[in-house]
Protein backbone atom coordinates (compact mmCIF):
# COMPACT_ATOMS: atom_id res chain seq x y z
CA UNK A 1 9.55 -65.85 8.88
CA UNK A 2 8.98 -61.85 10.04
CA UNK A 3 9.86 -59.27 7.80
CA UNK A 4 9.54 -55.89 7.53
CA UNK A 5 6.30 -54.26 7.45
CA UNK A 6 3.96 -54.44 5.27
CA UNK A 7 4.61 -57.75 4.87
CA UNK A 8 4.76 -59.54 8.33
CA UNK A 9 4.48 -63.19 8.72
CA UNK A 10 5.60 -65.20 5.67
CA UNK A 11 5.90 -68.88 4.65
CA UNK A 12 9.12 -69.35 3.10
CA UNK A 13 10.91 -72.52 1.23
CA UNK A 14 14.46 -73.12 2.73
CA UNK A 15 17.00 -73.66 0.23
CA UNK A 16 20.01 -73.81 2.23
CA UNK A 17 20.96 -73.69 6.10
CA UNK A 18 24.05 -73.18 7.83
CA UNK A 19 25.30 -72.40 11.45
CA UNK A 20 25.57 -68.94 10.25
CA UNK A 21 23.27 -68.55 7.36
CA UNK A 22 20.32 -69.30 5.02
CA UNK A 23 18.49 -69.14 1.89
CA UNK A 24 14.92 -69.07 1.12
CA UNK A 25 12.72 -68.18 -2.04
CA UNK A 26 9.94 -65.83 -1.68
CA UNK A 27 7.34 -63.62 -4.12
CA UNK A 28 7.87 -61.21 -2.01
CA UNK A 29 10.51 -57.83 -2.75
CA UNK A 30 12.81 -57.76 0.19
CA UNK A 31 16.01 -55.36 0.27
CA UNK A 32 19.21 -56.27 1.39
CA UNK A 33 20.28 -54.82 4.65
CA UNK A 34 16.65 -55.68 5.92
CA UNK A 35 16.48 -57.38 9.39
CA UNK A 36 14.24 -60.48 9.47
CA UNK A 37 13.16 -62.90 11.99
CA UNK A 38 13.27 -66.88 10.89
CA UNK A 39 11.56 -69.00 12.72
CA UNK A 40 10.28 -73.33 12.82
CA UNK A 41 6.62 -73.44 11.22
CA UNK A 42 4.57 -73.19 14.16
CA UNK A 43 7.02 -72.43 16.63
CA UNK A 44 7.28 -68.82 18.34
CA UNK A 45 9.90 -70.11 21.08
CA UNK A 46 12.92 -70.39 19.02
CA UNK A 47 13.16 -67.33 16.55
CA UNK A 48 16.68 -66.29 14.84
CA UNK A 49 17.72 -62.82 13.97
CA UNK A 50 19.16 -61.89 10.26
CA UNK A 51 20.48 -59.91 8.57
CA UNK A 52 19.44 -60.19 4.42
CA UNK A 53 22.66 -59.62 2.01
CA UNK A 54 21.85 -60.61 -1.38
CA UNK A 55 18.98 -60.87 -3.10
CA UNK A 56 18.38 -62.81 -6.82
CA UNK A 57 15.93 -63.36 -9.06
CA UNK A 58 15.13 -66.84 -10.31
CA UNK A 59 11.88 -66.69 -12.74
CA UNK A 60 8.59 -65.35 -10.54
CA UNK A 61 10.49 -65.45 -7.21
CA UNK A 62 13.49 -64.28 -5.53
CA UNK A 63 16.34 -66.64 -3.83
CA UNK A 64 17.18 -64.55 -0.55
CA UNK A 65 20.59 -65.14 1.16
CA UNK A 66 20.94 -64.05 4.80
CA UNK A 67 23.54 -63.89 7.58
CA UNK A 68 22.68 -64.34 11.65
CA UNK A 69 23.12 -61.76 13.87
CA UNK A 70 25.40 -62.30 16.35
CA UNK A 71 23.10 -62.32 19.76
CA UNK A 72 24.43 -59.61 22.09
């Protein structure tokens, strides 16, 4: 995954994947309304665009829930 700087290129555990969403946990403090980029381990052809709207904590991480954006 890409997030905003500073943090860059992250590897994040999926929870949950749907045609028009995701989850993933992470260490790291995102915000919602940040713009992300997800991408397969290893795989720079195929990257999705989203968009994060919640954020929760769950003990030393945070469960992430974002949306796709619609291509254009």
């Amino acid at each position: 995954m890409r997030a905003p700087a500073p943090y860059g290129r992250m590897l994040v555990r999926a929870h949950d994947i749907s045609e028009s969403g995701f989850s993933f946990s992470t260490d790291v403090t995102l915000n919602v309304g940040d713009r992300i980029m997800l991408g397969l381990r290893h795989d720079d052809d195929f990257l999705v665009e989203a968009l994060i709207r919640n954020i929760r904590r769950d003990g030393e991480f945070f469960i992430i829930g974002a949306e796709r954006v619609a291509s254009s």
